[in-house]
C-alpha atoms as a PDB file:
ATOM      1  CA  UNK A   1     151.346  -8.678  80.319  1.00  0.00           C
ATOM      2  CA  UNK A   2     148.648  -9.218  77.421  1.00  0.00           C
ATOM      3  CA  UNK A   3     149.267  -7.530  73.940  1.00  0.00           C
ATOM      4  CA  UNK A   4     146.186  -5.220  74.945  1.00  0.00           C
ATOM      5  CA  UNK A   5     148.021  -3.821  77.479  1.00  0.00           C
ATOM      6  CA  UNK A   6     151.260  -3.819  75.922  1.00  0.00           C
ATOM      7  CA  UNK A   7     149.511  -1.978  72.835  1.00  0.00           C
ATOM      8  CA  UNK A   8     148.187   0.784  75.571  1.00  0.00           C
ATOM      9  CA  UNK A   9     151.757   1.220  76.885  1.00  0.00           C
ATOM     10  CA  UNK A  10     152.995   1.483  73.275  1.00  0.00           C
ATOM     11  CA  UNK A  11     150.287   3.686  72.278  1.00  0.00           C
ATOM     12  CA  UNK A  12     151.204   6.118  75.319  1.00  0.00           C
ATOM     13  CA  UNK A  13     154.996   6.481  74.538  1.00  0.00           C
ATOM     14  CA  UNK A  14     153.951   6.471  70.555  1.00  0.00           C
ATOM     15  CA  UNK A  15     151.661  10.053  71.864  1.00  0.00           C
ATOM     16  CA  UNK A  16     154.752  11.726  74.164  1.00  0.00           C
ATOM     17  CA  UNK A  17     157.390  10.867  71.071  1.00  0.00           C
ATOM     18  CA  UNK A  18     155.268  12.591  68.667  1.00  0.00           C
ATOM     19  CA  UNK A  19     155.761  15.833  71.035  1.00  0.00           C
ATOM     20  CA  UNK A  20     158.974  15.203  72.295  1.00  0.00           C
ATOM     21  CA  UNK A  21     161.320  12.248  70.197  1.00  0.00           C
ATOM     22  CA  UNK A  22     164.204  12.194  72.519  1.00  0.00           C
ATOM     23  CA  UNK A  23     161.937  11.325  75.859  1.00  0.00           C
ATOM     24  CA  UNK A  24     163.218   7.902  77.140  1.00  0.00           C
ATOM     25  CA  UNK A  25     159.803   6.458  78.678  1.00  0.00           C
ATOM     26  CA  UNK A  26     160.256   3.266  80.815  1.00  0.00           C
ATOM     27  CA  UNK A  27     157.986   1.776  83.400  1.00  0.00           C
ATOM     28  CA  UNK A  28     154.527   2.697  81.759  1.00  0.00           C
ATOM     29  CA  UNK A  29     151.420   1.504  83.980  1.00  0.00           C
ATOM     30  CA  UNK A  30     147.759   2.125  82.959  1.00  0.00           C
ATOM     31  CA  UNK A  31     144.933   2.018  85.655  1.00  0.00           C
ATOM     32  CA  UNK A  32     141.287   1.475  85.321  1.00  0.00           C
ATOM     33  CA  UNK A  33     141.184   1.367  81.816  1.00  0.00           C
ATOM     34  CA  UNK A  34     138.474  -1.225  82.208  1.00  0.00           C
ATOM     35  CA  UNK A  35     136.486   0.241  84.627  1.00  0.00           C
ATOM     36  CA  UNK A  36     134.771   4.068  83.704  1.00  0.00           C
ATOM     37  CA  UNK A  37     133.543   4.662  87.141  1.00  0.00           C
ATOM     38  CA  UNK A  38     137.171   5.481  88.157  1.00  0.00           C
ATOM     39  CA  UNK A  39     139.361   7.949  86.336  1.00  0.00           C
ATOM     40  CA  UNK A  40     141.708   6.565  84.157  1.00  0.00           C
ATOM     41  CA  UNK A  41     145.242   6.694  84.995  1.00  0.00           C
ATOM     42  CA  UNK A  42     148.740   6.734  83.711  1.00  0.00           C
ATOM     43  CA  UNK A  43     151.610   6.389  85.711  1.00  0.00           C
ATOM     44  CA  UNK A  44     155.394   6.419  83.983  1.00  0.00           C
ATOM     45  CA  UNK A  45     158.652   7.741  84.076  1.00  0.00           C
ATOM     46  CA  UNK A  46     159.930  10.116  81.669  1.00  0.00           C
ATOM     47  CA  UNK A  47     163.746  11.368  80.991  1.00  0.00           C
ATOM     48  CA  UNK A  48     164.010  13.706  78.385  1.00  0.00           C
ATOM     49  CA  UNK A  49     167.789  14.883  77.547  1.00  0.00           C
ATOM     50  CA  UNK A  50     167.775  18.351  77.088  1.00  0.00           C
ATOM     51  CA  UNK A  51     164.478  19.113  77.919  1.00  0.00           C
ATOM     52  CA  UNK A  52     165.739  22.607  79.798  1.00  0.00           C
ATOM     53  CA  UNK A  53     167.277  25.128  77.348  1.00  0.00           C
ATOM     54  CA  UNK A  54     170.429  26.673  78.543  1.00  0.00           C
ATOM     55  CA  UNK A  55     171.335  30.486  79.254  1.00  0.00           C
ATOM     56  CA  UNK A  56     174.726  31.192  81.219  1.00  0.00           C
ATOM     57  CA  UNK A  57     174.112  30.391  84.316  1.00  0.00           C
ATOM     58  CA  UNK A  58     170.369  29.657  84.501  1.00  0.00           C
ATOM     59  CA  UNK A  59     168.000  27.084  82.623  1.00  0.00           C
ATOM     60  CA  UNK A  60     164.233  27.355  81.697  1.00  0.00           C
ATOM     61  CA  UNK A  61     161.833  24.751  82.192  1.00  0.00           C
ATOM     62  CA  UNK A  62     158.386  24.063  81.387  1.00  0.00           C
ATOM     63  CA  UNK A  63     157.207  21.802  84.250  1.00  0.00           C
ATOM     64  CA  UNK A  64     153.982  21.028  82.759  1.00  0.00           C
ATOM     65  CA  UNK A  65     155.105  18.534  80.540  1.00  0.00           C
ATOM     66  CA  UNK A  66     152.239  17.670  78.699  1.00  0.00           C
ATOM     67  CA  UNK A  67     151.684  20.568  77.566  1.00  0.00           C
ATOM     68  CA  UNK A  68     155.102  21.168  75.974  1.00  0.00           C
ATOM     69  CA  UNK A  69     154.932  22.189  72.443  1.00  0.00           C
ATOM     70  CA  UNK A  70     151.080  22.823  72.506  1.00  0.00           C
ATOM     71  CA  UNK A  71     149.687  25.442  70.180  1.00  0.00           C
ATOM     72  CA  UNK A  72     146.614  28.055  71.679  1.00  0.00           C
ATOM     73  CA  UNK A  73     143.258  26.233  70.943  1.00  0.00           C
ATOM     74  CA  UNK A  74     142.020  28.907  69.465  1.00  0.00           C
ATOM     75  CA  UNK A  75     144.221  31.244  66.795  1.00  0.00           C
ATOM     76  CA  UNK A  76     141.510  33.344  64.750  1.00  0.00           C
ATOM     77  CA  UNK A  77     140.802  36.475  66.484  1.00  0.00           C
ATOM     78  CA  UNK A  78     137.095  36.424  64.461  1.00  0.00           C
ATOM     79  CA  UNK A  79     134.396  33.799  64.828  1.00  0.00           C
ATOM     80  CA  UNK A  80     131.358  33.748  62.545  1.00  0.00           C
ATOM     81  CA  UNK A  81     129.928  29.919  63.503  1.00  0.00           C
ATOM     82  CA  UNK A  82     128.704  28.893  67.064  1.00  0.00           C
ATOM     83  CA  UNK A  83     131.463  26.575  68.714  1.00  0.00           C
ATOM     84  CA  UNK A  84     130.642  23.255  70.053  1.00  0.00           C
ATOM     85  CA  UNK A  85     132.718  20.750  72.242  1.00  0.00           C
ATOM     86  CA  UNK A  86     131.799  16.642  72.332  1.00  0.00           C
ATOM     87  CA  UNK A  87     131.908  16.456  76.077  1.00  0.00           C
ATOM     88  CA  UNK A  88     133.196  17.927  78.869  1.00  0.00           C
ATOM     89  CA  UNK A  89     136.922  16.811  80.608  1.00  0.00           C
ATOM     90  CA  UNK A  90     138.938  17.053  83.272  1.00  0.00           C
ATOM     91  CA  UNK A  91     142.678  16.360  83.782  1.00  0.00           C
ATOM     92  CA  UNK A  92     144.898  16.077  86.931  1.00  0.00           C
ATOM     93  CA  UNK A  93     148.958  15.735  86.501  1.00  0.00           C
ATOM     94  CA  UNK A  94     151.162  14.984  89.393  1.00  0.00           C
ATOM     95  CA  UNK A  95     154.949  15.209  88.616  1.00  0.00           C
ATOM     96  CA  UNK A  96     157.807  14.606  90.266  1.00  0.00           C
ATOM     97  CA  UNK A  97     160.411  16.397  88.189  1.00  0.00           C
ATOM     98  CA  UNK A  98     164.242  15.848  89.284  1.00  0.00           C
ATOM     99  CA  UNK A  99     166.462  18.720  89.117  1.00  0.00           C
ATOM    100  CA  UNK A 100     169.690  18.872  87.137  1.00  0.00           C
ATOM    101  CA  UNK A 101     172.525  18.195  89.891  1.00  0.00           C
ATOM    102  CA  UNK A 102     173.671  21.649  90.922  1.00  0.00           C
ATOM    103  CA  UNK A 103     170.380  23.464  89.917  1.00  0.00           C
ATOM    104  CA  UNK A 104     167.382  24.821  92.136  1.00  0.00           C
ATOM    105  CA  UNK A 105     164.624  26.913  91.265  1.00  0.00           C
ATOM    106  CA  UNK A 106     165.237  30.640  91.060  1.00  0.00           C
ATOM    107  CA  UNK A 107     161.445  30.740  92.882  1.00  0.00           C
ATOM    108  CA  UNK A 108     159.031  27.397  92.482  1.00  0.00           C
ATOM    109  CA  UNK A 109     156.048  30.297  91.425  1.00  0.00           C
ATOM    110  CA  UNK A 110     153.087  29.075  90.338  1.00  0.00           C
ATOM    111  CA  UNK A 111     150.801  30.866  87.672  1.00  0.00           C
ATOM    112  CA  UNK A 112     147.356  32.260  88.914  1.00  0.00           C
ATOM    113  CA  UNK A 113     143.894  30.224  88.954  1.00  0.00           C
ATOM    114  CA  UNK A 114     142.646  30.434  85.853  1.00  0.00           C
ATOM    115  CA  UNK A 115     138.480  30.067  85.594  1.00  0.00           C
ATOM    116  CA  UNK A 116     135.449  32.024  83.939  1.00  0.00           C
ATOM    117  CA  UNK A 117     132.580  33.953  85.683  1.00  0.00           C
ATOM    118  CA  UNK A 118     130.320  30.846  85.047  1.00  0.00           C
ATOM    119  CA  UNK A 119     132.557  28.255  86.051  1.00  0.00           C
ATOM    120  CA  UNK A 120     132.495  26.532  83.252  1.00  0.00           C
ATOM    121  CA  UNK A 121     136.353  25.738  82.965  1.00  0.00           C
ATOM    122  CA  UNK A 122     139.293  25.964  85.934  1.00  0.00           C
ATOM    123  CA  UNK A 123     143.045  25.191  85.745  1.00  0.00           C
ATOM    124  CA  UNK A 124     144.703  25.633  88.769  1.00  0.00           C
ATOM    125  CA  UNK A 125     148.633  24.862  89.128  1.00  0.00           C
ATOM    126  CA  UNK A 126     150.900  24.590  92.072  1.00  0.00           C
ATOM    127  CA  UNK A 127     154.412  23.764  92.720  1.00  0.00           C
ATOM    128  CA  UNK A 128     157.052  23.263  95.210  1.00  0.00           C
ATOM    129  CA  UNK A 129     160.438  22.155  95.611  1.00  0.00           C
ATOM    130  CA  UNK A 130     161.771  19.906  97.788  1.00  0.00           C
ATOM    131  CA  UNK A 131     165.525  20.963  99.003  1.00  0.00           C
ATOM    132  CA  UNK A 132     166.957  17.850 100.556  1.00  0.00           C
ATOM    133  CA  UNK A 133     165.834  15.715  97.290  1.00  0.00           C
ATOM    134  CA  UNK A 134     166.243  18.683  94.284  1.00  0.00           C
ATOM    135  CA  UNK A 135     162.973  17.429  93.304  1.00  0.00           C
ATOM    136  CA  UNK A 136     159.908  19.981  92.002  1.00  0.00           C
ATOM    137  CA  UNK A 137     156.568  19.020  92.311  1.00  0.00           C
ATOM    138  CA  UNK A 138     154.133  19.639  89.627  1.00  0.00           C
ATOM    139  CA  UNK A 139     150.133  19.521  90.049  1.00  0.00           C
ATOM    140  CA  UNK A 140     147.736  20.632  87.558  1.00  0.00           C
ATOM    141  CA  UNK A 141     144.148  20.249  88.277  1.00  0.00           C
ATOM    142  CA  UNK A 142     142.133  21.486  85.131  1.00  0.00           C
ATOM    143  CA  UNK A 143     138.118  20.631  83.534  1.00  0.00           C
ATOM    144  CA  UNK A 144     135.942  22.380  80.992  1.00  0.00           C
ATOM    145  CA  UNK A 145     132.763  22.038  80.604  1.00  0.00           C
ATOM    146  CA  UNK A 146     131.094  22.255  84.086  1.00  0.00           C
ATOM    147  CA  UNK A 147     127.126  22.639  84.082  1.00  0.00           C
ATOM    148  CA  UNK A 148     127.218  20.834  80.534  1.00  0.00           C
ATOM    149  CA  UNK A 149     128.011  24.124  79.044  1.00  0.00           C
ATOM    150  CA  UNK A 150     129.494  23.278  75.510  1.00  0.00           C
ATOM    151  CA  UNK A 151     127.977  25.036  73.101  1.00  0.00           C
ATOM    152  CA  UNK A 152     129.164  28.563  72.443  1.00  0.00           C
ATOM    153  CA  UNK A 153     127.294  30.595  69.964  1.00  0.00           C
ATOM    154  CA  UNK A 154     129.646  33.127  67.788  1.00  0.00           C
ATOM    155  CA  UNK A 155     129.412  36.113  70.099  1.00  0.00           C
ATOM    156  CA  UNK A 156     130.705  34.603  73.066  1.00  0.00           C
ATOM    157  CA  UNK A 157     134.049  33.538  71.204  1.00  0.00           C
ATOM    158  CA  UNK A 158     136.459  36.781  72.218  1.00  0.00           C
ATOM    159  CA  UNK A 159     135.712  35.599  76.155  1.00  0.00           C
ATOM    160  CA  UNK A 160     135.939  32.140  75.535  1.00  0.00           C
ATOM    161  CA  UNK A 161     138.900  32.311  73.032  1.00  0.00           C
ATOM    162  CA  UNK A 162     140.538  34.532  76.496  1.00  0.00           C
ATOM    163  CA  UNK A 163     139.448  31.478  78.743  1.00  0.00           C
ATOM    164  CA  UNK A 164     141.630  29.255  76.570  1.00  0.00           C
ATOM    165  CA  UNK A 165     144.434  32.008  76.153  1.00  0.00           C
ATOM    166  CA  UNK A 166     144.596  32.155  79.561  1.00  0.00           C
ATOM    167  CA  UNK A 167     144.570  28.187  80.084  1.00  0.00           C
ATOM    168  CA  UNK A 168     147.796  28.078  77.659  1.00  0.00           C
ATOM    169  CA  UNK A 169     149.825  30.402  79.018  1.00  0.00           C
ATOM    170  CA  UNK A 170     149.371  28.770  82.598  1.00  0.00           C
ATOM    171  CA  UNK A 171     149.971  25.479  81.302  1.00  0.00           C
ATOM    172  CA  UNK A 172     153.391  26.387  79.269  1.00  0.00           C
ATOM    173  CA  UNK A 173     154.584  28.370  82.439  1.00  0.00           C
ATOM    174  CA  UNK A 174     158.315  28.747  82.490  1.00  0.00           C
ATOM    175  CA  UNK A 175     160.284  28.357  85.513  1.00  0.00           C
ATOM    176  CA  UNK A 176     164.287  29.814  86.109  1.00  0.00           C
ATOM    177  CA  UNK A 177     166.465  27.454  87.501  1.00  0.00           C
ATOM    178  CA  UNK A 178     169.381  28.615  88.790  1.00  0.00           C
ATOM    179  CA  UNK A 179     172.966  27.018  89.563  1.00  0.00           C
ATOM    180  CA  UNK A 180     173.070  26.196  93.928  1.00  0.00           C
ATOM    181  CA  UNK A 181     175.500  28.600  95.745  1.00  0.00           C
END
């Protein structure tokens, strides 16, 4: 491995720690970094000790990991300037998330479709759980910015600050996991 690579790697763990110090990251693989015809891609594996908080019987857990500990994009409920973003993005996360031994989901529900009348932004998450493995899987497919729509002038912020209210409380979802029978 060259030290560019090896400075991508550290640069990745560097971003999760800043979120989350106790994650353990190990086996860090970037794809098509080079190349910006193909979406660029991080594969790794994460333990984080803890991660779940603890009530009885039951733990809660935010499966959408990178989104743990984010703050609303927008908190002012008053806008007075037009709002502009850079560019548009788009982000997919796959996860495999392993269970605690003895724990299964209380239900493996997924939050509704979030998206505006114009289409200009879409999250959609889904999960399931597999039994025989205790594993839950995690996808969240999400973009802003569709039809180059980026600049907001002041009197569209209440819907668009809603948009991104919406986004945040889809992507910090909390699951119940409850102890197996």
């Amino acid at each position: 491995m060259n030290s560019t690579s090896d400075k991508r790697q550290d640069a990745i763990k560097d971003e999760i720690k800043t979120r989350i110090s106790s994650a353990e990251i190990t086996n860090v693989a970037v794809e098509n970094f080079d190349d910006n015809s193909k979406p660029l891609t991080y594969m790794l594996n994460i333990r984080v000790p803890n991660y779940a908080t603890k009530t009885g019987k039951r733990l809660f857990l935010q499966p959408g990991f990178f989104e743990y500990e984010a703050k609303p994009v927008f908190a002012s409920t008053d806008r007075m300037n037009p709002i502009s973003f850079p560019y548009g993005w788009s982000e997919a996360d796959n996860l495999q998330i392993q269970l605690p031994a003895g724990f299964e989901p209380d239900s493996a529900d997924s939050p509704a479709e979030v998206t505006d009348q114009a289409k200009t932004g879409d999250l959609k998450v889904s999960m399931s759980y597999d039994k025989t493995t205790n594993v839950l899987v995690y996808r969240r497919n999400f973009f802003f910015g569709a039809g180059g729509n980026l600049l907001f002038p002041a009197s569209s912020y209440a819907p668009l600050k809603s948009l991104f209210d919406d986004f945040y409380r889809s992507n910090t979802h909390v699951l119940t996991l409850k102890q197996k029978q």
